[in-house]
Protein backbone atom coordinates (compact mmCIF):
# COMPACT_ATOMS: atom_id res chain seq x y z
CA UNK A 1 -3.26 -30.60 3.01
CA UNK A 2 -3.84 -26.80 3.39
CA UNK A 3 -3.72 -24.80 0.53
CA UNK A 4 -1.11 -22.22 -0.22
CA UNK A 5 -2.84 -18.87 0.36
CA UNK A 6 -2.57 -15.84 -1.86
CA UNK A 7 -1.01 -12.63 -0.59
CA UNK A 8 -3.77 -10.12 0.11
CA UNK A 9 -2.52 -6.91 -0.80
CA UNK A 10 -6.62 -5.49 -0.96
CA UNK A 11 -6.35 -2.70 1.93
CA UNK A 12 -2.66 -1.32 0.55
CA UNK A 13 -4.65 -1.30 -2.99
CA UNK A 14 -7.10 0.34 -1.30
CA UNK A 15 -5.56 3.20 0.50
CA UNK A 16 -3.27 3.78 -2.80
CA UNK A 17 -6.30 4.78 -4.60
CA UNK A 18 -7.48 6.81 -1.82
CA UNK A 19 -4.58 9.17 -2.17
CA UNK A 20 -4.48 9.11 -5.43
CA UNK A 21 -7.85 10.40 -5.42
CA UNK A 22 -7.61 12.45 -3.10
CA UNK A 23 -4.09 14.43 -4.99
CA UNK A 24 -5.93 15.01 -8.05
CA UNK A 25 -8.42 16.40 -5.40
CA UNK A 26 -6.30 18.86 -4.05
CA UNK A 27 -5.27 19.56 -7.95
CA UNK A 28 -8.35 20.65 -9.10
CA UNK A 29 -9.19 22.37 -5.54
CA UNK A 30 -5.93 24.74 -6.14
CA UNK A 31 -6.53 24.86 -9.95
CA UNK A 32 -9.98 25.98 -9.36
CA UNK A 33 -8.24 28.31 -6.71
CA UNK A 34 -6.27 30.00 -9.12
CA UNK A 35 -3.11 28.21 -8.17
CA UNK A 36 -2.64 25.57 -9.96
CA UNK A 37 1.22 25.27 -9.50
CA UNK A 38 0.54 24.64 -5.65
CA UNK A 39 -1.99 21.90 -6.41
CA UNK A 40 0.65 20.94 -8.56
CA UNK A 41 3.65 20.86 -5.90
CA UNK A 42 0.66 19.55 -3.25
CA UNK A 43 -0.82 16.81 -5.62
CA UNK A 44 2.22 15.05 -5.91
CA UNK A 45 3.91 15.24 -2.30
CA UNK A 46 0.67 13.33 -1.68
CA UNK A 47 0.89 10.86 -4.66
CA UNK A 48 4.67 10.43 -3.25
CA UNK A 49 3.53 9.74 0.40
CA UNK A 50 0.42 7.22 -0.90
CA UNK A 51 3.57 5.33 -3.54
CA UNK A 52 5.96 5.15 -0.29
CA UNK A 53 2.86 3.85 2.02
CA UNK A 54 1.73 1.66 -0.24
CA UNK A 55 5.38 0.09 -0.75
CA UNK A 56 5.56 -0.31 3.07
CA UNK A 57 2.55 -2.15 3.59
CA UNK A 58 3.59 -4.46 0.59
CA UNK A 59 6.31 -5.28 2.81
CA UNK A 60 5.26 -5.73 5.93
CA UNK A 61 2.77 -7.77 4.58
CA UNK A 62 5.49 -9.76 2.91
CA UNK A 63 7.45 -10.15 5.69
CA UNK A 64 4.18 -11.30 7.67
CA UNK A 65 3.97 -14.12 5.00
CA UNK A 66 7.66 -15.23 5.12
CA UNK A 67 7.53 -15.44 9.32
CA UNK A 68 4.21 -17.51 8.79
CA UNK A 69 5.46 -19.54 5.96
CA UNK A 70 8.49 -20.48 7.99
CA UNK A 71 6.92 -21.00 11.36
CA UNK A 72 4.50 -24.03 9.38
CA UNK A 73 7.40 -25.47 8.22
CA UNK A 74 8.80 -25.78 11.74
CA UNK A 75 5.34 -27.15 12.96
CA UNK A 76 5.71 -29.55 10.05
CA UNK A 77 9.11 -30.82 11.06
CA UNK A 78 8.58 -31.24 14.36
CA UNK A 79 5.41 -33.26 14.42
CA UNK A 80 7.42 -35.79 11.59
């Protein structure tokens, strides 16, 4: 008997931290700049677009999961 996998949610992790790294980035880039208000406005339309990535991959990979889950259970009732 197989054992139920975990979801793996390590790359969407991944890239979420990238752009969160990479707003405060542009924060301190403008700040530094003299214009901190931009790196403001900039940091978080790219802290908005990592969140709304990140939520999509979370649910694709969800909906990879449910397909698989259900397509085993098919194989399992048709070899009974």
């Amino acid at each position: 008997m197989r054992k139920p996998r975990a979801p793996r949610r390590g790359w969407a992790k991944i890239t979420l931290g990238v752009s969160l790294l990479f707003a405060v980035g542009v924060f301190v880039y403008f700040s530094l700049a003299g214009a901190p208000l931009n790196g403001a406005v900039l940091g978080a339309l790219v802290v908005v677009a990592g969140v709304w990535e990140y939520r999509r991959k979370l649910q694709d990979q969800i909906t990879a999961e449910k397909y698989e889950a259900e397509a085993e259970q098919r194989q399992r009732r048709n070899r009974r």
